[in-house]
Protein backbone atom coordinates (compact mmCIF):
# COMPACT_ATOMS: atom_id res chain seq x y z
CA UNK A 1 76.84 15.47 -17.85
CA UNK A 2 76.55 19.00 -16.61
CA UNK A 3 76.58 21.79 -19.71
CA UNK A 4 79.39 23.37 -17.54
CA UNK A 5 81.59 20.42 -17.74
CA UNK A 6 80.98 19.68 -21.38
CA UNK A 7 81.98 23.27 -22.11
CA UNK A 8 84.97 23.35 -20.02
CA UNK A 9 86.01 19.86 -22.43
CA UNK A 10 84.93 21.10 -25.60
CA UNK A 11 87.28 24.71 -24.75
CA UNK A 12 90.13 22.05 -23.68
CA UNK A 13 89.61 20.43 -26.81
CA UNK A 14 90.05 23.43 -29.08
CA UNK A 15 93.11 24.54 -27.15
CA UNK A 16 94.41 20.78 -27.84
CA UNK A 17 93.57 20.92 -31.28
CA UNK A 18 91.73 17.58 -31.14
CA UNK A 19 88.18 16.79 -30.78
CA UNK A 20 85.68 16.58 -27.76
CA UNK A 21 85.67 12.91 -28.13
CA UNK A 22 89.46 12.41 -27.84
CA UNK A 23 89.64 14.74 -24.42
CA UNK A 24 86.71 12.43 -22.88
CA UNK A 25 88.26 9.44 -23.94
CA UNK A 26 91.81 10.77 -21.94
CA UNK A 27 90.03 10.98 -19.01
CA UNK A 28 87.65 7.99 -18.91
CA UNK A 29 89.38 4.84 -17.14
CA UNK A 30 87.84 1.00 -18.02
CA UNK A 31 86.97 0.67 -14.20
CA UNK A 32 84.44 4.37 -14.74
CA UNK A 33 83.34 3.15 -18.43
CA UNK A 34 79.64 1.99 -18.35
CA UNK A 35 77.19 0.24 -21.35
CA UNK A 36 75.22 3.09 -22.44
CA UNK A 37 72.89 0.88 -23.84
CA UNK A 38 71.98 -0.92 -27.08
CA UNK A 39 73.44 0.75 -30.15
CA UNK A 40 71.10 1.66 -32.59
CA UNK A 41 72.26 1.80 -36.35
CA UNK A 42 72.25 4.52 -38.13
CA UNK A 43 70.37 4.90 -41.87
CA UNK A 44 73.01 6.21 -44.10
CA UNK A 45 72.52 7.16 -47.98
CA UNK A 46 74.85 4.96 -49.82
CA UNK A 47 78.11 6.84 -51.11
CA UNK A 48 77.16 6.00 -54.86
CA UNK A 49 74.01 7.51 -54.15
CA UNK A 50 75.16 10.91 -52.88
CA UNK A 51 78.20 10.95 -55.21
CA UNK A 52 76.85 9.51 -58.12
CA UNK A 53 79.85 7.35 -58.36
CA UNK A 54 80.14 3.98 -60.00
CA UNK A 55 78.69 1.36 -56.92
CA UNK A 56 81.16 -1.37 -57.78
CA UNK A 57 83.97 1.42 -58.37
CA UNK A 58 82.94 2.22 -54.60
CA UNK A 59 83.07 -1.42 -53.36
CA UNK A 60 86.68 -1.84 -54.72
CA UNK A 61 87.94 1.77 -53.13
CA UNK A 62 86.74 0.90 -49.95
CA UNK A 63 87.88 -3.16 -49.95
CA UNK A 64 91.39 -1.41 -50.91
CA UNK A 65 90.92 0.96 -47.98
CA UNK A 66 90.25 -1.72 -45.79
CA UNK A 67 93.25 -3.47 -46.47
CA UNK A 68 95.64 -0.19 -46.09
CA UNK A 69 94.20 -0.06 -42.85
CA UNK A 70 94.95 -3.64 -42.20
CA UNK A 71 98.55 -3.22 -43.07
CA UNK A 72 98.97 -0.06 -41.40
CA UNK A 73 97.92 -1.50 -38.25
CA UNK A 74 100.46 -4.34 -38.70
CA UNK A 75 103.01 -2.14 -39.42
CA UNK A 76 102.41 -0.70 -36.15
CA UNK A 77 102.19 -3.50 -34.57
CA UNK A 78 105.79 -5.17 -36.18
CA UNK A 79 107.60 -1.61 -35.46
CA UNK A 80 106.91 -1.70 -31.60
CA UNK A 81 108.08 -5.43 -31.59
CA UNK A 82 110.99 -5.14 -33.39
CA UNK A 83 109.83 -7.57 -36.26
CA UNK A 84 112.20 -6.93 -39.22
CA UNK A 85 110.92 -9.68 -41.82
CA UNK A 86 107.47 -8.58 -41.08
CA UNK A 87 107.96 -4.79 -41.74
CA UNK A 88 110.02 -5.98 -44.88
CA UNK A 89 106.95 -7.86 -45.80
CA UNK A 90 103.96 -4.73 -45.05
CA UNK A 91 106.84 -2.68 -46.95
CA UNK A 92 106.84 -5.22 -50.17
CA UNK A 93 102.77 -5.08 -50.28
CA UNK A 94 102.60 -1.25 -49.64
CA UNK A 95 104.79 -0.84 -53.17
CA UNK A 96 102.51 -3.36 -54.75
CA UNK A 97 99.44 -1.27 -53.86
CA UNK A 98 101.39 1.82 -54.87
CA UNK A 99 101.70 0.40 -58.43
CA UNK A 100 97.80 -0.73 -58.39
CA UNK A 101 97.11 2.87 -57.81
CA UNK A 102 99.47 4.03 -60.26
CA UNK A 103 97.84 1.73 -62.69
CA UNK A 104 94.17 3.00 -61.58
CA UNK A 105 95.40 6.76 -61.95
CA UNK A 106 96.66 6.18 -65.29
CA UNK A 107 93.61 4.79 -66.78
């Protein structure tokens, strides 16, 4: 892609207030969307590493975000379809993970 045209996204995307990946993504169809190729994985430094955090502390925090994330897309998905009993549901386990993390603060 042209250094013009990346400019002219990357100034649309500080006007927006989002990033250069979210304008490219708005104007990228499936039918113009091409494999760039194998993806190649990327050596990270674990978290406990860099923070100097407990590893199994870690593992828990990120299971638990995991599962917020799991929920939060169901309650998306229950919202646009109108599913009461499953938004009651996501809203009964969201109180039981705010009193785990009340619990966790506490200690």
């Amino acid at each position: 892609m042209p250094a013009s045209l990346v400019a002219r996204f990357a100034e649309r995307a500080r006007e927006q207030g989002v990033t250069l990946s979210d304008v490219l993504r708005a104007h990228l169809t499936v039918d113009e969307a091409k494999p760039l190729g194998k993806a190649v994985p990327r050596k990270r430094a674990g978290l406990a590493k860099v923070s100097g955090a407990d590893p199994k502390l870690l593992r828990q925090l990120v299971g638990m975000g995991n599962n917020l994330n799991q929920i939060a897309k169901l309650a998306n998905i229950a919202s646009k379809t109108a599913q009461p009993m499953a938004m009651v549901e996501l809203l009964i386990t969201l109180k039981g993970i705010e009193k785990s993390l009340e619990k966790l603060s506490e200690s």
